[in-house]
N, C-alpha and C. Protein backbone atom coordinates (compact mmCIF):
# COMPACT_ATOMS: atom_id res chain seq x y z
N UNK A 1 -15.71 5.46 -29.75
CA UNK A 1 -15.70 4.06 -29.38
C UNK A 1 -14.32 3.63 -28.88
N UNK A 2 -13.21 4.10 -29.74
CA UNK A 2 -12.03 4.01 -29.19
C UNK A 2 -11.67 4.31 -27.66
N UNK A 3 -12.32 5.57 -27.60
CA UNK A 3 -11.59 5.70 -25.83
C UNK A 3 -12.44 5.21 -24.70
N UNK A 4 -14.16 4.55 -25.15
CA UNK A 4 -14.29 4.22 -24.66
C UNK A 4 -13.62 2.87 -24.05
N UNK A 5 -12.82 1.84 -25.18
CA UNK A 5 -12.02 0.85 -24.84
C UNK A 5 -11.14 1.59 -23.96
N UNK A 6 -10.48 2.09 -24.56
CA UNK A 6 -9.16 2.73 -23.29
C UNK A 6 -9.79 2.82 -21.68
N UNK A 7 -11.11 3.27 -22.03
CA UNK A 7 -11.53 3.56 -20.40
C UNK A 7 -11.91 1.75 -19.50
N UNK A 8 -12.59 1.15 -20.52
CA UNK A 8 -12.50 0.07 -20.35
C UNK A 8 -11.55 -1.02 -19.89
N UNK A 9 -10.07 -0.87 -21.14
CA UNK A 9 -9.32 -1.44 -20.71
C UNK A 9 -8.60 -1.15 -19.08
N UNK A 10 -8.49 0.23 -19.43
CA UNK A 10 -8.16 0.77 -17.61
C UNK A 10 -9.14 0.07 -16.62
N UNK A 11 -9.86 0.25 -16.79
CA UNK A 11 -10.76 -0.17 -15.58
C UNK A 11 -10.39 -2.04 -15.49
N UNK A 12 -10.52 -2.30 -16.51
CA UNK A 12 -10.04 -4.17 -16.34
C UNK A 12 -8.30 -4.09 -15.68
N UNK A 13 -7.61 -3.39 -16.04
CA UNK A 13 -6.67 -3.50 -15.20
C UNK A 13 -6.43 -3.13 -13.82
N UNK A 14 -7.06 -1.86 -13.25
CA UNK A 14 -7.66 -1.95 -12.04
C UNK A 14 -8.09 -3.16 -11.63
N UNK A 15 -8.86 -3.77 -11.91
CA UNK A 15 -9.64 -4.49 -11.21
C UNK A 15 -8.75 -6.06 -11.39
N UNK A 16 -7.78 -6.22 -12.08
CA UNK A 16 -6.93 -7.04 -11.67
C UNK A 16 -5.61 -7.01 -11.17
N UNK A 17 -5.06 -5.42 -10.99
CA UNK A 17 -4.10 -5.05 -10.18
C UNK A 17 -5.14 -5.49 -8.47
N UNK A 18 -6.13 -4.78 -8.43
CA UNK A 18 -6.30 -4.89 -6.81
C UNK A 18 -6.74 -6.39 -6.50
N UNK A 19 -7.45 -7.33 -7.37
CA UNK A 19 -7.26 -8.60 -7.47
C UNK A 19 -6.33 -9.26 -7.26
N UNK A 20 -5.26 -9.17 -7.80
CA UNK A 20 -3.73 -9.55 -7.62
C UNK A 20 -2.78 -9.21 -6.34
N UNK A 21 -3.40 -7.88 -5.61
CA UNK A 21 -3.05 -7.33 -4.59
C UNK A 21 -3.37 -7.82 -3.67
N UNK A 22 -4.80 -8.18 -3.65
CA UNK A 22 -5.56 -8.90 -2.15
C UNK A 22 -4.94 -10.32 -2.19
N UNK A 23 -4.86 -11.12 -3.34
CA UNK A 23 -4.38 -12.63 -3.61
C UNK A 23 -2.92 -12.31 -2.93
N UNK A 24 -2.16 -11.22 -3.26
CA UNK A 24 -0.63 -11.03 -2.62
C UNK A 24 -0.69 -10.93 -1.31
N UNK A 25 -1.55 -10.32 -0.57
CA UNK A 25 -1.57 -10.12 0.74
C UNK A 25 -2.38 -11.41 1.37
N UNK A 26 -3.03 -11.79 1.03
CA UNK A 26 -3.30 -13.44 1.35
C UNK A 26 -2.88 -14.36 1.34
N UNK A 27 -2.21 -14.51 0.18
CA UNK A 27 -1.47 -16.00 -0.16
C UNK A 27 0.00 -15.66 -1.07
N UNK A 28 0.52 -14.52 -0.97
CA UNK A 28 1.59 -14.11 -1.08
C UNK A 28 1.64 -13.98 -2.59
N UNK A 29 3.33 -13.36 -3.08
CA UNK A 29 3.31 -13.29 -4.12
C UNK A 29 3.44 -14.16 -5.14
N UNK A 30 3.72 -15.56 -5.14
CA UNK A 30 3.81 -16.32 -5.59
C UNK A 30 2.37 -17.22 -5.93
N UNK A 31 1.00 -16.62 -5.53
CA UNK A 31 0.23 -17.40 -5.94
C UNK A 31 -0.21 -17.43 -7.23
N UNK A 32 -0.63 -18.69 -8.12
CA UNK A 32 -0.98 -18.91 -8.93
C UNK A 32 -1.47 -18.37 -9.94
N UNK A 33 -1.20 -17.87 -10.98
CA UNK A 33 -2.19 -16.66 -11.33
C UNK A 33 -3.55 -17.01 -11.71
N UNK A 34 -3.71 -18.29 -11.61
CA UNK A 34 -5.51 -18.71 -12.50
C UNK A 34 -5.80 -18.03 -11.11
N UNK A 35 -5.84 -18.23 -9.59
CA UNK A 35 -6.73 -17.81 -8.57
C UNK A 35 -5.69 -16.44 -8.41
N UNK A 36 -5.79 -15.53 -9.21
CA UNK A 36 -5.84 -14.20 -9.45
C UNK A 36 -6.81 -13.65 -10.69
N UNK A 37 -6.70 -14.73 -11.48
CA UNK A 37 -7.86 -14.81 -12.87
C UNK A 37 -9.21 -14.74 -12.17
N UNK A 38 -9.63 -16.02 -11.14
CA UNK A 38 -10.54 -16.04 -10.61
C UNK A 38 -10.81 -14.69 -9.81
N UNK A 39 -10.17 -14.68 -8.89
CA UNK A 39 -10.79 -13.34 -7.94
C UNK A 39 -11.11 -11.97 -9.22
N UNK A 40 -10.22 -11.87 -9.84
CA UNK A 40 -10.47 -10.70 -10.78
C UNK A 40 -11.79 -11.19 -11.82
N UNK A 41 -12.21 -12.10 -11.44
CA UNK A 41 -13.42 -12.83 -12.93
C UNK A 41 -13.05 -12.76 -14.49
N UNK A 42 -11.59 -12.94 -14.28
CA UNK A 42 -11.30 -12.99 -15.34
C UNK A 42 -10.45 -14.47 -15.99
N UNK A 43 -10.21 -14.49 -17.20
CA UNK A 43 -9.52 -15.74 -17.78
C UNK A 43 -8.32 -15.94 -17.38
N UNK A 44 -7.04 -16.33 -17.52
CA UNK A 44 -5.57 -16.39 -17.22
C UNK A 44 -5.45 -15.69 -18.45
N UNK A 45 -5.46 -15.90 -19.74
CA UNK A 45 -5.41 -15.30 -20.75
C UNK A 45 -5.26 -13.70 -20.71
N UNK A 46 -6.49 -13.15 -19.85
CA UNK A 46 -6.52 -11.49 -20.15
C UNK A 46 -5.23 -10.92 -18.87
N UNK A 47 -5.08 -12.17 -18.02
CA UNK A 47 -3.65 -11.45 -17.11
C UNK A 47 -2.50 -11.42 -17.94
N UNK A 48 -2.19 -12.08 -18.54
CA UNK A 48 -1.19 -12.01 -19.67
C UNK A 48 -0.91 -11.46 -20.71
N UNK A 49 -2.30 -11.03 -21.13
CA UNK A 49 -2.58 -10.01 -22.14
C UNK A 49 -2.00 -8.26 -21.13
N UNK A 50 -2.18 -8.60 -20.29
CA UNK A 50 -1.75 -6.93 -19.71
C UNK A 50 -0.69 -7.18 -19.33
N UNK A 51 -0.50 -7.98 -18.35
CA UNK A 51 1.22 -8.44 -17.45
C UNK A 51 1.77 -9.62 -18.26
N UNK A 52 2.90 -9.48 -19.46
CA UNK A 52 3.06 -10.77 -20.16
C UNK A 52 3.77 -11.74 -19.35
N UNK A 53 4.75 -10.78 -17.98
CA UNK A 53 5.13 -11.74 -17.30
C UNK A 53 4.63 -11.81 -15.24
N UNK A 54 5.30 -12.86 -14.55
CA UNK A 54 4.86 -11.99 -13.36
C UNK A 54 5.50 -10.87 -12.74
N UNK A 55 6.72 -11.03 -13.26
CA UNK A 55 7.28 -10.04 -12.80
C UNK A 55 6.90 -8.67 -12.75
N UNK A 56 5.94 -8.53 -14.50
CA UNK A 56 5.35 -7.83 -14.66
C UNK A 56 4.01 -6.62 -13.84
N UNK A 57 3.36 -7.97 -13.26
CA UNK A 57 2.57 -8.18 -12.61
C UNK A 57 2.81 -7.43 -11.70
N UNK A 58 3.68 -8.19 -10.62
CA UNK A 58 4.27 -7.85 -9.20
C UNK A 58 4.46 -6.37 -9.38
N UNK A 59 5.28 -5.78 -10.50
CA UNK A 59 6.30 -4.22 -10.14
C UNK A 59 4.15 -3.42 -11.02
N UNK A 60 3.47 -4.02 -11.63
CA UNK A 60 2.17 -3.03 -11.57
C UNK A 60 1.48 -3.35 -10.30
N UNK A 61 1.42 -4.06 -9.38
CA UNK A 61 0.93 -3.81 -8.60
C UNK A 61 1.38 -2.75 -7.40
N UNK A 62 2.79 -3.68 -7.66
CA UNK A 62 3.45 -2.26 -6.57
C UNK A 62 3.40 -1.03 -6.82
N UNK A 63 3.62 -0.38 -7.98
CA UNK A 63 2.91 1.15 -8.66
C UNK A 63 1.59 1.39 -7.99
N UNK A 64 0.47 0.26 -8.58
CA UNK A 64 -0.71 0.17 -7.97
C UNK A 64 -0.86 0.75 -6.64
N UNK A 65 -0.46 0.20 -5.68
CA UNK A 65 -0.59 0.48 -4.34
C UNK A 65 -0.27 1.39 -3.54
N UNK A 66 1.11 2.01 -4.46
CA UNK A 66 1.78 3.04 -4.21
C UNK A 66 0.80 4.33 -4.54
N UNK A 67 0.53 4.33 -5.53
CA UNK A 67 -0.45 5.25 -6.11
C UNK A 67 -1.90 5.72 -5.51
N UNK A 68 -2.40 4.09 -4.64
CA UNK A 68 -3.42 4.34 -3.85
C UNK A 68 -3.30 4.49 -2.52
N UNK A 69 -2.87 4.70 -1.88
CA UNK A 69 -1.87 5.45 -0.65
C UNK A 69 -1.21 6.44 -0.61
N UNK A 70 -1.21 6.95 -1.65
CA UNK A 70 -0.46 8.48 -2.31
C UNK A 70 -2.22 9.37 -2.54
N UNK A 71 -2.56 8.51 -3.15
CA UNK A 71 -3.99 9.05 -3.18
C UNK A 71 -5.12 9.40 -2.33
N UNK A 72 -5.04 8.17 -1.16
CA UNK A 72 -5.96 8.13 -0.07
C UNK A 72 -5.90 9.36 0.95
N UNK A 73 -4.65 9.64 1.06
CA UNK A 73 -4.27 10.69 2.11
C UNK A 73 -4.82 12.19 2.17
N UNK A 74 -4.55 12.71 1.11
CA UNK A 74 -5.50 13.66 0.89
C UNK A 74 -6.77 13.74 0.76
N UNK A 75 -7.59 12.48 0.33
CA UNK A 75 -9.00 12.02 0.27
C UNK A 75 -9.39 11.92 2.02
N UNK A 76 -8.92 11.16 2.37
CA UNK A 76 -8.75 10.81 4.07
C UNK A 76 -9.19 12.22 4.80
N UNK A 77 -8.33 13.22 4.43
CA UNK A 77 -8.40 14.43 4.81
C UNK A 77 -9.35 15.56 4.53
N UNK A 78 -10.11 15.13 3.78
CA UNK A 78 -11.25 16.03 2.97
C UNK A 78 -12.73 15.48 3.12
N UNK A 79 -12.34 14.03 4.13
CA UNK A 79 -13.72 13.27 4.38
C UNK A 79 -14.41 14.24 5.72
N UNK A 80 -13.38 14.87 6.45
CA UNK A 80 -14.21 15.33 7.19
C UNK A 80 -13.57 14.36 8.93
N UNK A 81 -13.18 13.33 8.55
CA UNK A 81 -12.46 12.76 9.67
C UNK A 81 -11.52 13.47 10.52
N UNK A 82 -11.18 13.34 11.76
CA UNK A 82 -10.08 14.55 12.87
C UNK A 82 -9.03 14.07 11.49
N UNK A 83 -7.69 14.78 11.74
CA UNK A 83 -7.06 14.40 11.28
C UNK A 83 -5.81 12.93 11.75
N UNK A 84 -6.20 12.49 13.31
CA UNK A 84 -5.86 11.72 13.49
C UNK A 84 -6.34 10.29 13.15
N UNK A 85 -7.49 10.49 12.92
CA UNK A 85 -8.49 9.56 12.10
C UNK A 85 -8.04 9.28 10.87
N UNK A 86 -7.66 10.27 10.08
CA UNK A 86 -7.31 10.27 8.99
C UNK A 86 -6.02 9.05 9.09
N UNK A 87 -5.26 10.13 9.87
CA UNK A 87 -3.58 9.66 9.55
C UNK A 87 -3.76 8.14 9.60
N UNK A 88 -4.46 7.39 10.79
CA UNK A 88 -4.30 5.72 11.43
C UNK A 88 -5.38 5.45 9.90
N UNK A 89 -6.64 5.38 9.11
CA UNK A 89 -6.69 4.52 8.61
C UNK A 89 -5.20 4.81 7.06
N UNK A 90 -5.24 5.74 6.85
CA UNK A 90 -3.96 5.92 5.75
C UNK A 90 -2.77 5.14 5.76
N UNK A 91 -2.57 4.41 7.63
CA UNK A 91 -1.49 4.08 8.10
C UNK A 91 -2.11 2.84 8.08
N UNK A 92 -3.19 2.54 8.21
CA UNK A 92 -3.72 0.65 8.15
C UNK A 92 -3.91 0.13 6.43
N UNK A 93 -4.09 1.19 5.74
CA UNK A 93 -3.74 1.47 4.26
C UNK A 93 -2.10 0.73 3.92
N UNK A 94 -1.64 1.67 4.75
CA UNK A 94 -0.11 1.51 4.55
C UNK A 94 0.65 0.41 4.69
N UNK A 95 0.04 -0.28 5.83
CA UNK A 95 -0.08 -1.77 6.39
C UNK A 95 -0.67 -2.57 5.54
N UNK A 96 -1.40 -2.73 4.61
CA UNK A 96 -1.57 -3.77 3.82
C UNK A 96 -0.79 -3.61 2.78
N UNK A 97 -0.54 -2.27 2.40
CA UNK A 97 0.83 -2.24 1.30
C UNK A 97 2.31 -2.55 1.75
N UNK A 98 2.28 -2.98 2.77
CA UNK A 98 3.70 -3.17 3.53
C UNK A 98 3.36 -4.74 3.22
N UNK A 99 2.81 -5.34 3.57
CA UNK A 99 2.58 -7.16 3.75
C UNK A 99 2.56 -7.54 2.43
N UNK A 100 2.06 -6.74 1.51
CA UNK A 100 2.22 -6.98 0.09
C UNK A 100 4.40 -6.75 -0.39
N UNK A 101 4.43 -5.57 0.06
CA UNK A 101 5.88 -4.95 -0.74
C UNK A 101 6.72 -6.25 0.29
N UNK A 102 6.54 -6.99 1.23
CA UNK A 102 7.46 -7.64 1.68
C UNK A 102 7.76 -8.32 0.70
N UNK A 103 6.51 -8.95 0.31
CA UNK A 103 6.85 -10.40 -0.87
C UNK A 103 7.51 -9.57 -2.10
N UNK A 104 6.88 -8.82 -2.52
CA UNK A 104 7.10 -8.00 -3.56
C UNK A 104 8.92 -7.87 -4.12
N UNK A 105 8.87 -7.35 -2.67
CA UNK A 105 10.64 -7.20 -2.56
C UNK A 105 11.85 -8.17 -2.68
N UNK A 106 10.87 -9.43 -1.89
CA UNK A 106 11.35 -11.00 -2.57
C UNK A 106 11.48 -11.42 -3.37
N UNK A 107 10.41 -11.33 -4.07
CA UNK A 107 10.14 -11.67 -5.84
C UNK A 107 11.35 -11.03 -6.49
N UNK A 108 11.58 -9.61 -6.31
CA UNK A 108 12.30 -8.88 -7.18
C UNK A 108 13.37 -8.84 -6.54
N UNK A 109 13.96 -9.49 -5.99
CA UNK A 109 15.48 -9.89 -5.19
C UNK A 109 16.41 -9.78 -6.12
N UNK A 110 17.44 -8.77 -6.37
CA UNK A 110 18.41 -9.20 -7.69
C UNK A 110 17.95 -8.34 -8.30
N UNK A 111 17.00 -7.91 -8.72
CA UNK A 111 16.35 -7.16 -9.97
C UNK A 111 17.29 -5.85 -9.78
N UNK A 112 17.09 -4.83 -11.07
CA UNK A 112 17.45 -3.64 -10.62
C UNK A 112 16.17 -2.83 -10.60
N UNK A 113 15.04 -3.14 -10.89
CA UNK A 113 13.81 -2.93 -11.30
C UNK A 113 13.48 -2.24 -9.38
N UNK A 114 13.75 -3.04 -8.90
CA UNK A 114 13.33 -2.93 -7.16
C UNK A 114 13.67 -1.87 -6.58
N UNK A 115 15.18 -1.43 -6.88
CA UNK A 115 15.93 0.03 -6.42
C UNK A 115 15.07 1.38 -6.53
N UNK A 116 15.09 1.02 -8.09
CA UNK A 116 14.03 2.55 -8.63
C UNK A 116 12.67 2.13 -8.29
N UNK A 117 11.71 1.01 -7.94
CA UNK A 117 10.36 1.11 -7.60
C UNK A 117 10.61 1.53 -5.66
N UNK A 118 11.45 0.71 -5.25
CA UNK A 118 12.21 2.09 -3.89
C UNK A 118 12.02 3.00 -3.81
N UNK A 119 12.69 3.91 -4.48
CA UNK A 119 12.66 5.05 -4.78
C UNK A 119 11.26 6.02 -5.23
N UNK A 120 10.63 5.41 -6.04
CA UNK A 120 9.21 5.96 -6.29
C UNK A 120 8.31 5.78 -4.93
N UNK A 121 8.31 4.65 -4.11
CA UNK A 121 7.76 4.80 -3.15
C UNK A 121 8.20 5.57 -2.19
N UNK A 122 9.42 6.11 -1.98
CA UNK A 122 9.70 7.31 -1.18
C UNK A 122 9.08 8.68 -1.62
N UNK A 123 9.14 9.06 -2.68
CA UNK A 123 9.16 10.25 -3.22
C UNK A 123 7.15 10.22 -3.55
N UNK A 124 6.66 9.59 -3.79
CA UNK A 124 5.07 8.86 -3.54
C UNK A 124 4.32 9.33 -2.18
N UNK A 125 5.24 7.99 -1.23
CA UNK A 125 4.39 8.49 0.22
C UNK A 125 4.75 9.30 1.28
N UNK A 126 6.40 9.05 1.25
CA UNK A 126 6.73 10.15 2.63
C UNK A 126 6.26 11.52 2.27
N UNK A 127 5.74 12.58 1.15
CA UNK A 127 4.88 13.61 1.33
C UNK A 127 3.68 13.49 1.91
N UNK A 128 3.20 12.35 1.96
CA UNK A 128 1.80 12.05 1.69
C UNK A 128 1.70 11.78 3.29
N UNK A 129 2.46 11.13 3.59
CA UNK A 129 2.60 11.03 5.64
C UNK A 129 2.93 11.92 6.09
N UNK A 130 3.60 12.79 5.22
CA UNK A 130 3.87 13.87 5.96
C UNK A 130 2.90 15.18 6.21
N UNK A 131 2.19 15.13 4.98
CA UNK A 131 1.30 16.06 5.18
C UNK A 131 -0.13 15.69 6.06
N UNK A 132 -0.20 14.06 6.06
CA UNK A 132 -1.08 13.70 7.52
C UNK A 132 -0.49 14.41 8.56
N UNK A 133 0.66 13.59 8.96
CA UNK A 133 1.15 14.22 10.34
C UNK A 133 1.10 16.17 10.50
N UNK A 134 1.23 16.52 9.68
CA UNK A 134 1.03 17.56 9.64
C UNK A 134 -0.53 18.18 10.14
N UNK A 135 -1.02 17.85 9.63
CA UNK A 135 -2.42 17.80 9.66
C UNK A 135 -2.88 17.73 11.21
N UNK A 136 -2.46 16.37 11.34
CA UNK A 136 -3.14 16.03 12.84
C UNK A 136 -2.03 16.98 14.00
N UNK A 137 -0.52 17.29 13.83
CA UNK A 137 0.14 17.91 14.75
C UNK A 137 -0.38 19.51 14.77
N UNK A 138 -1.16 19.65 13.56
CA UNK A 138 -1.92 21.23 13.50
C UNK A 138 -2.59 21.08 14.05
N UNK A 139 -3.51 20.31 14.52
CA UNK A 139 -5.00 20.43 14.95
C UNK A 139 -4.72 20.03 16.60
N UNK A 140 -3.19 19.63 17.02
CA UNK A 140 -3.12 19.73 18.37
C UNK A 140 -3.27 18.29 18.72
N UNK A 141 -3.75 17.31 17.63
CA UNK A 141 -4.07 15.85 18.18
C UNK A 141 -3.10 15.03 18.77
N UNK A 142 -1.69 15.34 17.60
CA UNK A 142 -0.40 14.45 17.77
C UNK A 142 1.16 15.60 18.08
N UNK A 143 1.87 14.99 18.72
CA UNK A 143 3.16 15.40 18.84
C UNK A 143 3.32 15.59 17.42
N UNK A 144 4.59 17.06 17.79
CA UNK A 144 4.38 17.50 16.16
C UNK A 144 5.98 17.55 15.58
N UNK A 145 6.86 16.63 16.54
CA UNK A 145 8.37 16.45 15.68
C UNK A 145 8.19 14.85 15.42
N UNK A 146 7.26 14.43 14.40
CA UNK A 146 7.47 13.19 14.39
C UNK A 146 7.77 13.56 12.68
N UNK A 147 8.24 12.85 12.10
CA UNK A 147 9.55 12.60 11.26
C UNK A 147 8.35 11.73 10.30
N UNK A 148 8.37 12.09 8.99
CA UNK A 148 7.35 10.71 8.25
C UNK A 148 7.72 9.87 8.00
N UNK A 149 9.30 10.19 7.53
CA UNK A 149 10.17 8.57 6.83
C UNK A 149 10.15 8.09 8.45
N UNK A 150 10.89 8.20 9.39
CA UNK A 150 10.57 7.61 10.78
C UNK A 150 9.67 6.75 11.29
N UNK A 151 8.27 7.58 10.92
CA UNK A 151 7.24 6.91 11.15
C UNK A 151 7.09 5.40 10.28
N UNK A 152 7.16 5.79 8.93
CA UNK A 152 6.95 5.06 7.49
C UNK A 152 7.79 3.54 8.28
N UNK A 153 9.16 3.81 8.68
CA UNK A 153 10.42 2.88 8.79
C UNK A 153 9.72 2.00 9.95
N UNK A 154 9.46 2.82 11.18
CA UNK A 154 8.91 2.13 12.13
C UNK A 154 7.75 1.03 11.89
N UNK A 155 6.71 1.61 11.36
CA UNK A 155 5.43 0.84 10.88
C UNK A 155 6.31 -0.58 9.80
N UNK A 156 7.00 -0.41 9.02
CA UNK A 156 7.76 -1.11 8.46
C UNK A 156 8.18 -2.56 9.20
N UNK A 157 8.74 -1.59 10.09
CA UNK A 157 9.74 -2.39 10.68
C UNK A 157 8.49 -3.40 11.37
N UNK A 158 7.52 -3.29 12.24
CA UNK A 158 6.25 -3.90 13.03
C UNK A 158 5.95 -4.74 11.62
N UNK A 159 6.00 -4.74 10.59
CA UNK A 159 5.15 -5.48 9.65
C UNK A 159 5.88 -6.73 9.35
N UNK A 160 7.29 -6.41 9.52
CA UNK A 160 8.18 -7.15 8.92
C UNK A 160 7.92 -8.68 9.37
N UNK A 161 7.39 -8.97 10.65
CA UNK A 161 7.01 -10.48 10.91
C UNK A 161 5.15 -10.80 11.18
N UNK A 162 4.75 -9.99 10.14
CA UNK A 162 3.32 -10.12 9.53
C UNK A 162 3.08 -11.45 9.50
N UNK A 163 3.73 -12.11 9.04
CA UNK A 163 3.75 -14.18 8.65
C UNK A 163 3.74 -14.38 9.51
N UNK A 164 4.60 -14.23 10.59
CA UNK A 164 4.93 -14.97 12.14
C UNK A 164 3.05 -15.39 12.76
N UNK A 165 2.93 -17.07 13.16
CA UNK A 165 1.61 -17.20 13.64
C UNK A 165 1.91 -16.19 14.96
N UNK A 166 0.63 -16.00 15.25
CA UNK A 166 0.12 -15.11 16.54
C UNK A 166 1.22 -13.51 16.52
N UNK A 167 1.65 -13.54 16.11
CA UNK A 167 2.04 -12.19 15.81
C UNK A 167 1.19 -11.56 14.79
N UNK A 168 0.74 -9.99 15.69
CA UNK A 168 -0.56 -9.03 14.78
C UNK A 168 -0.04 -7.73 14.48
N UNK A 169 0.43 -7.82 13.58
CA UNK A 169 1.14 -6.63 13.34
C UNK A 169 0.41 -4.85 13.32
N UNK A 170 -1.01 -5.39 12.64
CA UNK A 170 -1.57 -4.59 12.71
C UNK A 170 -1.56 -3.74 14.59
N UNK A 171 -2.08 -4.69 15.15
CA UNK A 171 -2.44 -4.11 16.80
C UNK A 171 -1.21 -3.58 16.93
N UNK A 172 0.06 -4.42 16.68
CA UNK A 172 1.45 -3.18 17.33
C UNK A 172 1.22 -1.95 16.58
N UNK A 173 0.99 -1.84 14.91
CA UNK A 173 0.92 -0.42 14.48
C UNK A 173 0.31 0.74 15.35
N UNK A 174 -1.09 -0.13 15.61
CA UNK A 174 -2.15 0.97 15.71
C UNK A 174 -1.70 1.64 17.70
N UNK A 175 -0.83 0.54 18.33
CA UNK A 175 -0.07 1.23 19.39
C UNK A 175 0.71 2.60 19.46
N UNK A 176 1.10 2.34 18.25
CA UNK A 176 2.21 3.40 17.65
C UNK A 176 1.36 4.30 17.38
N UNK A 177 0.99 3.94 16.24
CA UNK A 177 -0.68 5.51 16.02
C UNK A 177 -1.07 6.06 17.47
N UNK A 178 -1.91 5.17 17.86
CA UNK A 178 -2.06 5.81 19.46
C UNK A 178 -1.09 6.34 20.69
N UNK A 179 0.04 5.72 20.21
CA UNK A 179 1.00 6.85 20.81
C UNK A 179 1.49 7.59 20.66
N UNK A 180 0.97 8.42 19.05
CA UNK A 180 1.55 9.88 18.87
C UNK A 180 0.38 11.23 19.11
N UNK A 181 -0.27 10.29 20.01
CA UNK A 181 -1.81 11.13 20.41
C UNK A 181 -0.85 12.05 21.44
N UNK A 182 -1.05 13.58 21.64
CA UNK A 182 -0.41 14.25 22.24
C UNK A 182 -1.37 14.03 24.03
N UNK A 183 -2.41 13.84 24.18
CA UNK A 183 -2.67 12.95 25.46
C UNK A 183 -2.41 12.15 25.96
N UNK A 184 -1.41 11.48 25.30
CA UNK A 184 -0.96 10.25 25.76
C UNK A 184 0.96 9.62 26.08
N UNK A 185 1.10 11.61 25.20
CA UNK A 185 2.58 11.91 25.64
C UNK A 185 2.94 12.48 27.18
């Protein structure tokens, strides 16, 4: 009965880490936590019971996301998709964890907490892009000296005015994706 709670409790935190994630990428990091309670169907009470603070919150989600983008890539790759298929949705993946880590990075302005969650996201995804690109520069799809932190920085960099009205950050990414199509070099 015990681990069934454990499995339980995991799963309720899932489901209000990615709750908290979509509310971050919508309405940033600063929204409210009752309409993070809500989207997750849960009380304000049980967010506090897991994250006592937001700060809390913010640096599990960023783990969160990190973890599922570390994860996807190899999944991506085993679906059976080209591997350039793979790489662009991993990279539109990557793009909603970028619009999130902007605020993220705000929130935790000052912190020292931010340096080392830095750091885990390097050591996290640049394997994980790298072994896309790999993937797709094997199979002949993409130019094959492209660099992952490079890539990672670039896509970055396109996200960085995500807020800006009429600016789509996504469409510049997926330019970039489509321009490491080796047909198009």
């Amino acid at each position: 009965m015990a681990e069934r709670k454990r499995a339980d409790a995991r799963r309720n935190e899932r489901t209000l880490l990615d709750a908290a994630a979509e509310a971050f990428v919508t309405s940033g990091v600063h929204v409210p936590v009752r309409e993070v309670a809500a989207r997750a169907g849960v009380g304000v009470g049980t967010i506090y019971r897991h994250f006592p603070t937001r700060a809390d919150l913010i640096v599990a989600v960023y783990r969160h996301q990190v973890e599922a983008c570390a994860e996807a890539g190899p999944t991506l790759l085993a679906t059976g998709l080209s591997p350039h298929a793979a790489l662009a949705r991993w990279i539109d993946m990557f793009v909603d964890f970028l619009v999130t880590k902007h605020g993220l990075a705000e929130a935790l302005q000052g912190d020292a907490t931010f340096a080392s969650l830095h750091a885990y996201f390097l050591d996290r995804l640049v394997p994980v892009c790298g072994q896309l690109l790999a993937a797709a520069a094997e199979a002949g799809e993409i130019v094959s000296d492209m660099d992952p932190l490079t890539l990672m920085r670039g896509v970055g960099n396109l996200c960085v005015g995500a807020d800006s009205p009429g600016y789509d950050a996504r469409r510049m990414v997926a330019l970039v994706v489509a321009g490491l199509r080796i047909d198009r070099v």
